[in-house]
N, C-alpha and C. Protein backbone atom coordinates (compact mmCIF):
# COMPACT_ATOMS: atom_id res chain seq x y z
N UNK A 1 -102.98 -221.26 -66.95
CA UNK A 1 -101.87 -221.87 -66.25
C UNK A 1 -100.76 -222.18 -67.23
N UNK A 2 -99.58 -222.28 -66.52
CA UNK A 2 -98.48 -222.64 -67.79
C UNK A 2 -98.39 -224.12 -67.38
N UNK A 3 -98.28 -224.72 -68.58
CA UNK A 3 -98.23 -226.36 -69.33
C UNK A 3 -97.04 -226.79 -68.87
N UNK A 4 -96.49 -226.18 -68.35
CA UNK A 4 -95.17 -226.93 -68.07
C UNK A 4 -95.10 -227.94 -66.61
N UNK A 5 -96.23 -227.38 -65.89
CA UNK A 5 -96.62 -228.19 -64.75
C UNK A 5 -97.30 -229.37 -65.14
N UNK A 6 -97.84 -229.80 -66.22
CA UNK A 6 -98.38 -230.75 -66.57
C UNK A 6 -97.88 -231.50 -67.25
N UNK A 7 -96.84 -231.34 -67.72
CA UNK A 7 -95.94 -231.95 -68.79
C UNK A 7 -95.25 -233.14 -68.12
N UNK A 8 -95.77 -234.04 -67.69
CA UNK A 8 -95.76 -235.42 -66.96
C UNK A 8 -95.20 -236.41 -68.47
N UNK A 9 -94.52 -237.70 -68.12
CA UNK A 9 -94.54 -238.39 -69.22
C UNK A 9 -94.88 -239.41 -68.18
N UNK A 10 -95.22 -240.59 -69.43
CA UNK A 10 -95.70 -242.01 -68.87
C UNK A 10 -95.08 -242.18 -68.13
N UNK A 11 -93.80 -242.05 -68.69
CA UNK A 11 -92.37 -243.14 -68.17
C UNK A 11 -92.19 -242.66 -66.66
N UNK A 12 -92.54 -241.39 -66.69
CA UNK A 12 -92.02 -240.58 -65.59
C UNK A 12 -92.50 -241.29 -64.07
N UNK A 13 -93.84 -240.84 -64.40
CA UNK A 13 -95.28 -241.53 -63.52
C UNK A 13 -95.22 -242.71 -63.42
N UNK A 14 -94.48 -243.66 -64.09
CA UNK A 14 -94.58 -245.26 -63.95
C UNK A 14 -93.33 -245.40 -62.60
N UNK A 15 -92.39 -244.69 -63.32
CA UNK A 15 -90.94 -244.90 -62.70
C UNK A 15 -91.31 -244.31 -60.49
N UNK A 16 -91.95 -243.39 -60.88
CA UNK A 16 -92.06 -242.60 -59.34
C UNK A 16 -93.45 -243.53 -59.14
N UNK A 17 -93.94 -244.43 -59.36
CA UNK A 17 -95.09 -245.32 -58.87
C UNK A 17 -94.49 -246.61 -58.23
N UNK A 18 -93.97 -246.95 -59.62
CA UNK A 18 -92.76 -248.44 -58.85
C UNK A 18 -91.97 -247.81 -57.61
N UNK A 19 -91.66 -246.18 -57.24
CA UNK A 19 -89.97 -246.23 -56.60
C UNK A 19 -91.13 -245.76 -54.96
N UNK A 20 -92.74 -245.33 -55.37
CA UNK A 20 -93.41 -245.30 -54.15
C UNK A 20 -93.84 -247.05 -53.73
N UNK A 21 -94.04 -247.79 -54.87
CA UNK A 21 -94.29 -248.93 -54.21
C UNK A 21 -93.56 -249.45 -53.71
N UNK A 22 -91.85 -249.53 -54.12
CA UNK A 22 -90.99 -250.24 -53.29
C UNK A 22 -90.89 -249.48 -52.02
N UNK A 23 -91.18 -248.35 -52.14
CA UNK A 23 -90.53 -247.94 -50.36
C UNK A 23 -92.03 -248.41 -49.40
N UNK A 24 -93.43 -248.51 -50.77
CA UNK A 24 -94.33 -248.82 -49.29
C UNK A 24 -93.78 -250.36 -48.50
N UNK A 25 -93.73 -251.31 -49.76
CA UNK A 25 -93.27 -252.73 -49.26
C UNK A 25 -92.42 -252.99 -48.62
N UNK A 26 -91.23 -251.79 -48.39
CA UNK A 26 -89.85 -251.82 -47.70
C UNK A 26 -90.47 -251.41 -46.23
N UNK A 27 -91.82 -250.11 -46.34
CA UNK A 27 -92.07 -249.78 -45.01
C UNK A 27 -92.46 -250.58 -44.11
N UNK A 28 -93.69 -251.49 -45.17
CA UNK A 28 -94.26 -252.95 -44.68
C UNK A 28 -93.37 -253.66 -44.06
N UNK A 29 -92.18 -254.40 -44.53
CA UNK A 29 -91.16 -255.45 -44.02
C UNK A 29 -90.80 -255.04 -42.79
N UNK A 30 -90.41 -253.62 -42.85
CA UNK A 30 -89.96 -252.44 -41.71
C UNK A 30 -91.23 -252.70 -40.13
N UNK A 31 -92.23 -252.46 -40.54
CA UNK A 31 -93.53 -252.53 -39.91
C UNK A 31 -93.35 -253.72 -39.00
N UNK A 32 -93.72 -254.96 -39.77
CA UNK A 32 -93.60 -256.51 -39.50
C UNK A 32 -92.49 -256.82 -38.78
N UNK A 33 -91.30 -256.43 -38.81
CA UNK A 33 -90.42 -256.62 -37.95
C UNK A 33 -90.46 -256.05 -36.86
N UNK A 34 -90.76 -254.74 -37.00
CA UNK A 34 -90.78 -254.14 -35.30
C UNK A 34 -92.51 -254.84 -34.62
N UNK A 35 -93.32 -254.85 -35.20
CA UNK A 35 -94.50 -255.00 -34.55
C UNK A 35 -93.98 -256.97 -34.13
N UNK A 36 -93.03 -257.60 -34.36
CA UNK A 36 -92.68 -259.00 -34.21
C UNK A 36 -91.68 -258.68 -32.96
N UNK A 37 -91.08 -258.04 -32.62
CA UNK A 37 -90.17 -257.70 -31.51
C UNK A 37 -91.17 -257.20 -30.34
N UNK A 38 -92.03 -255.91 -30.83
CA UNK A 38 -93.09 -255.71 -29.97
C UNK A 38 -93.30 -256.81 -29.35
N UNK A 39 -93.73 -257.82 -30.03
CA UNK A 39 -94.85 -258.91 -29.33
C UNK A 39 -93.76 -259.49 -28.81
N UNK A 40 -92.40 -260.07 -28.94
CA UNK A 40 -91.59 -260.72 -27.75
C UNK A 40 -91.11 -259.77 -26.80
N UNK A 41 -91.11 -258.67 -27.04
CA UNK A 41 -91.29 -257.88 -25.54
C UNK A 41 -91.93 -257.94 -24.65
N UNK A 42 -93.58 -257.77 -25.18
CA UNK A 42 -94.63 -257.86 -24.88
C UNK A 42 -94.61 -259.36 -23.59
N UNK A 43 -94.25 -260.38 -24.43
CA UNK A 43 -94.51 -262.23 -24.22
C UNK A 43 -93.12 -262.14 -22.81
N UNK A 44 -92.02 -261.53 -23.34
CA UNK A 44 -90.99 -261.08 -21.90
C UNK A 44 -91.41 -260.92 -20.76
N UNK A 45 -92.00 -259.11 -21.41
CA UNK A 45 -92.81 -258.75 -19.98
C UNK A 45 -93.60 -259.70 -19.00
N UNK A 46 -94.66 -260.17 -19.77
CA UNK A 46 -95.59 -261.09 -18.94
C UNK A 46 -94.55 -262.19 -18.26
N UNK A 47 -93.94 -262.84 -18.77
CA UNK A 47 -92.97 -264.11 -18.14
C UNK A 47 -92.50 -263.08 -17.06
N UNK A 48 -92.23 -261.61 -16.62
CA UNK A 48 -91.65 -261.00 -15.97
C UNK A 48 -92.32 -261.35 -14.74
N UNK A 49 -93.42 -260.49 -14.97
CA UNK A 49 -94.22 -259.97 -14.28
C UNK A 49 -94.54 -261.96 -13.38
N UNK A 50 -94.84 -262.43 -14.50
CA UNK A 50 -95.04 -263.91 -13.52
C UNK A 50 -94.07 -264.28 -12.50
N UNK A 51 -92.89 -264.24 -13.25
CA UNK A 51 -91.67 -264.21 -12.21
C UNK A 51 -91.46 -263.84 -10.99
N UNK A 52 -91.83 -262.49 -11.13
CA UNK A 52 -91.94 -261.68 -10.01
C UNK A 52 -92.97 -262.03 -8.88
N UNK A 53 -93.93 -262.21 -9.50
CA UNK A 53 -95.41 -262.73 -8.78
C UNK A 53 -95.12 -263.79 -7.87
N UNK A 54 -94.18 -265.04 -8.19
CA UNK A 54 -93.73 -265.92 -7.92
C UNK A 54 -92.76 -265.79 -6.76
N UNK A 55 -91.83 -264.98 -7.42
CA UNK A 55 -90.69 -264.62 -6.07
C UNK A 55 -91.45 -263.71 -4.93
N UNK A 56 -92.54 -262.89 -4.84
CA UNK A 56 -93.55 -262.14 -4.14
C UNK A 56 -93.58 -263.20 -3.12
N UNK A 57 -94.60 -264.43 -3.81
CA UNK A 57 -95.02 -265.10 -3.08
C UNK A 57 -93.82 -266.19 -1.76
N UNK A 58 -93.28 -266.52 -2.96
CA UNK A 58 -92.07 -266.87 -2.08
C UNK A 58 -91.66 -266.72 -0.66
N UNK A 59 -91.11 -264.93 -1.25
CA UNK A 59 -90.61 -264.14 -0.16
C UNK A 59 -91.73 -264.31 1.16
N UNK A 60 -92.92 -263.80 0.85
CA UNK A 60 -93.61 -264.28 2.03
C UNK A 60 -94.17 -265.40 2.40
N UNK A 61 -93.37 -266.78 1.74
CA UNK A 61 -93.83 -267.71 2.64
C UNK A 61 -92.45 -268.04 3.39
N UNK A 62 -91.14 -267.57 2.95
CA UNK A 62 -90.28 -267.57 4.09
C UNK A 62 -90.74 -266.87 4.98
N UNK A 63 -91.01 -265.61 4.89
CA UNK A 63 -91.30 -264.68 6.16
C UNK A 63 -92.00 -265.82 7.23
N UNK A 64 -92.99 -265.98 6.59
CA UNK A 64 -93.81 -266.33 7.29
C UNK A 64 -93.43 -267.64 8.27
N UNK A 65 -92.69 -268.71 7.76
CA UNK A 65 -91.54 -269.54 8.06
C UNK A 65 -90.77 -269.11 9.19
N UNK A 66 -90.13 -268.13 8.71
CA UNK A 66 -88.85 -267.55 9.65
C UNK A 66 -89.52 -267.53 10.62
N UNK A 67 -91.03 -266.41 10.99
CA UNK A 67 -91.76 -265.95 12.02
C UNK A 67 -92.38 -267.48 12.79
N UNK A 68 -92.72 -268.54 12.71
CA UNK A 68 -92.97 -269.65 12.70
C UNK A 68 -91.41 -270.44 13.38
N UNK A 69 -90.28 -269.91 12.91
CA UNK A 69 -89.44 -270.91 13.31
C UNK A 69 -88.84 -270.09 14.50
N UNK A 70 -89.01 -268.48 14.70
CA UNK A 70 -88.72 -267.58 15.65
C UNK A 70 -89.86 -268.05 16.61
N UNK A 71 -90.90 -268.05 16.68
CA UNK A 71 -92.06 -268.27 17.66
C UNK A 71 -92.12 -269.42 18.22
N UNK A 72 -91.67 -270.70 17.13
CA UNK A 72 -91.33 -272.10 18.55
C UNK A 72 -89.89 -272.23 18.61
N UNK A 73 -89.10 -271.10 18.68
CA UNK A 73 -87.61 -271.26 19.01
C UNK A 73 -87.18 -270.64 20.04
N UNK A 74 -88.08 -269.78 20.41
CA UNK A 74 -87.85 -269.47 22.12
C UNK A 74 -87.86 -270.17 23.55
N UNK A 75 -86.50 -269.51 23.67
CA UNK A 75 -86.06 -270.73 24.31
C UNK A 75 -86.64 -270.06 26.33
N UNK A 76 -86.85 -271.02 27.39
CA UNK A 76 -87.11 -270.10 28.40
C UNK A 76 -85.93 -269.68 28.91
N UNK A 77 -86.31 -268.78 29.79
CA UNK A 77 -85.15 -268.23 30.44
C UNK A 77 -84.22 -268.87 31.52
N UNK A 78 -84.06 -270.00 31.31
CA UNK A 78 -82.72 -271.12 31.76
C UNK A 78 -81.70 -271.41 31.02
N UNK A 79 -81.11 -271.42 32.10
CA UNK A 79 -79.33 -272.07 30.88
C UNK A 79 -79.60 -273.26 29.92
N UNK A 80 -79.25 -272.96 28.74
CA UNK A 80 -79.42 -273.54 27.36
C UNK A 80 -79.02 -275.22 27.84
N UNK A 81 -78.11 -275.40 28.74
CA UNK A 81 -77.93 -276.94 29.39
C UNK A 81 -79.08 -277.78 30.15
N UNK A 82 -80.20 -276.67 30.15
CA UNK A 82 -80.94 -277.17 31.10
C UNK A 82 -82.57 -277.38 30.38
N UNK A 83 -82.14 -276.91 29.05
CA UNK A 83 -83.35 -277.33 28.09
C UNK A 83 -83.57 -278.58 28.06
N UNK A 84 -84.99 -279.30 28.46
CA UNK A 84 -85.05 -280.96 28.00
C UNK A 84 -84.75 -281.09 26.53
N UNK A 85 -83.87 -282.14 25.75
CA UNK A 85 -83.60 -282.66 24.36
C UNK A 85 -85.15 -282.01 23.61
N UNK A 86 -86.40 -282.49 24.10
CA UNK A 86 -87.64 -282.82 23.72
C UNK A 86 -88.17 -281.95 23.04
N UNK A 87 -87.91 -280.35 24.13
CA UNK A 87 -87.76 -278.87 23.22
C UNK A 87 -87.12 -278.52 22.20
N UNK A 88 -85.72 -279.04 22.22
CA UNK A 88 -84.81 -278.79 21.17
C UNK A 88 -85.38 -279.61 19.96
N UNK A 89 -85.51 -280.56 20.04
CA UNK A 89 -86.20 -281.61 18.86
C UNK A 89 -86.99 -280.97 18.54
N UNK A 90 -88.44 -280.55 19.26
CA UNK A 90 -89.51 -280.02 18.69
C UNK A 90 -89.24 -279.03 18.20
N UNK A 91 -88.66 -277.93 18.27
CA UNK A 91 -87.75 -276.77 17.83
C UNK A 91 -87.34 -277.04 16.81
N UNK A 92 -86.38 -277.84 16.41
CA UNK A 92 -86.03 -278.22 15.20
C UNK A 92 -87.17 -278.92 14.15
N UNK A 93 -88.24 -279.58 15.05
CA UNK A 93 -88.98 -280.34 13.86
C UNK A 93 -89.76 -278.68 13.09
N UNK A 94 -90.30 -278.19 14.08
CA UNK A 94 -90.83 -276.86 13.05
C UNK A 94 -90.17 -276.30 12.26
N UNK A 95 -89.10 -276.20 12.24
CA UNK A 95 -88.20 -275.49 11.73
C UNK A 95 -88.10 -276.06 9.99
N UNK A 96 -88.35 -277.66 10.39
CA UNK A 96 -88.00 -277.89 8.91
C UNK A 96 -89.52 -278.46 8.01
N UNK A 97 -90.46 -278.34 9.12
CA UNK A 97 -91.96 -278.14 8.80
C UNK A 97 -91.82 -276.87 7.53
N UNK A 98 -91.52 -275.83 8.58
CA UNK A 98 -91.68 -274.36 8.11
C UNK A 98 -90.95 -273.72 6.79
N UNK A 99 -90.14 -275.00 6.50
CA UNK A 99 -89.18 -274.87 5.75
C UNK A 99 -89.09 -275.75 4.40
N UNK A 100 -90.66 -276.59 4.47
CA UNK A 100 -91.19 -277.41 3.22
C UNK A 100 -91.52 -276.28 2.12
C-alpha cells in the first residue's frame, strides 16, 4: 500500500476529534430542544383533545335541553290567549330546569 494514506499526525486526529465532539454536543443541545417542544405539543394535544371532550359533552347536554324544552313547550291547539298562565309558567320552569 502507499504510506501516504497513513500519514495521519497527532495534531491532525486530535483537531478532527475535538471538531467531531463539538458537532456531537451541538447535535445533543439540537436533540434536547426539539424532543422539549415535542413534549409541549404532545401536553397541547392532550389539553386539546380534553377540550374537545368537554365541548362534546356540552353540546349534547344542550341538545338534550333544547329537546326537553321543545317537548314541554307545546302548546295545544288553542289561541295562545286561551292558554291557562299555569302552562306558560310550567313551560318556562323547564326551560330553565333544562338549562342548569
Amino acid at each position: 500500500m502507499d504510506e501516504r494514506y497513513f500519514n495521519f499526525s497527532l495534531a491532525d486526529t486530535n483537531k478532527q476529534l475535538r471538531e467531531v465532539n463539538e458537532l456531537a454536543a451541538k447535535k445533543v443541545v439540537e436533540f434536547q430542544d426539539f424532543s422539549s417542544k415535542v413534549e409541549r405539543v404532545v401536553e397541547y394535544n392532550e389539553i386539546l383533545l380534553c377540550t374537545i371532550a368537554g365541548l362534546i359533552a356540552e353540546n349534547e347536554r344542550l341538545k338534550n335541553a333544547l329537546k326537553l324544552i321543545e317537548s314541554k313547550s307545546e302548546l295545544p291547539e288553542k289561541p295562545v290567549d286561551l292558554v291557562p298562565i299555569t302552562e306558560l309558567f310550567e313551560i318556562n320552569l323547564h326551560a330553565k330546569k333544562a338549562l342548569k
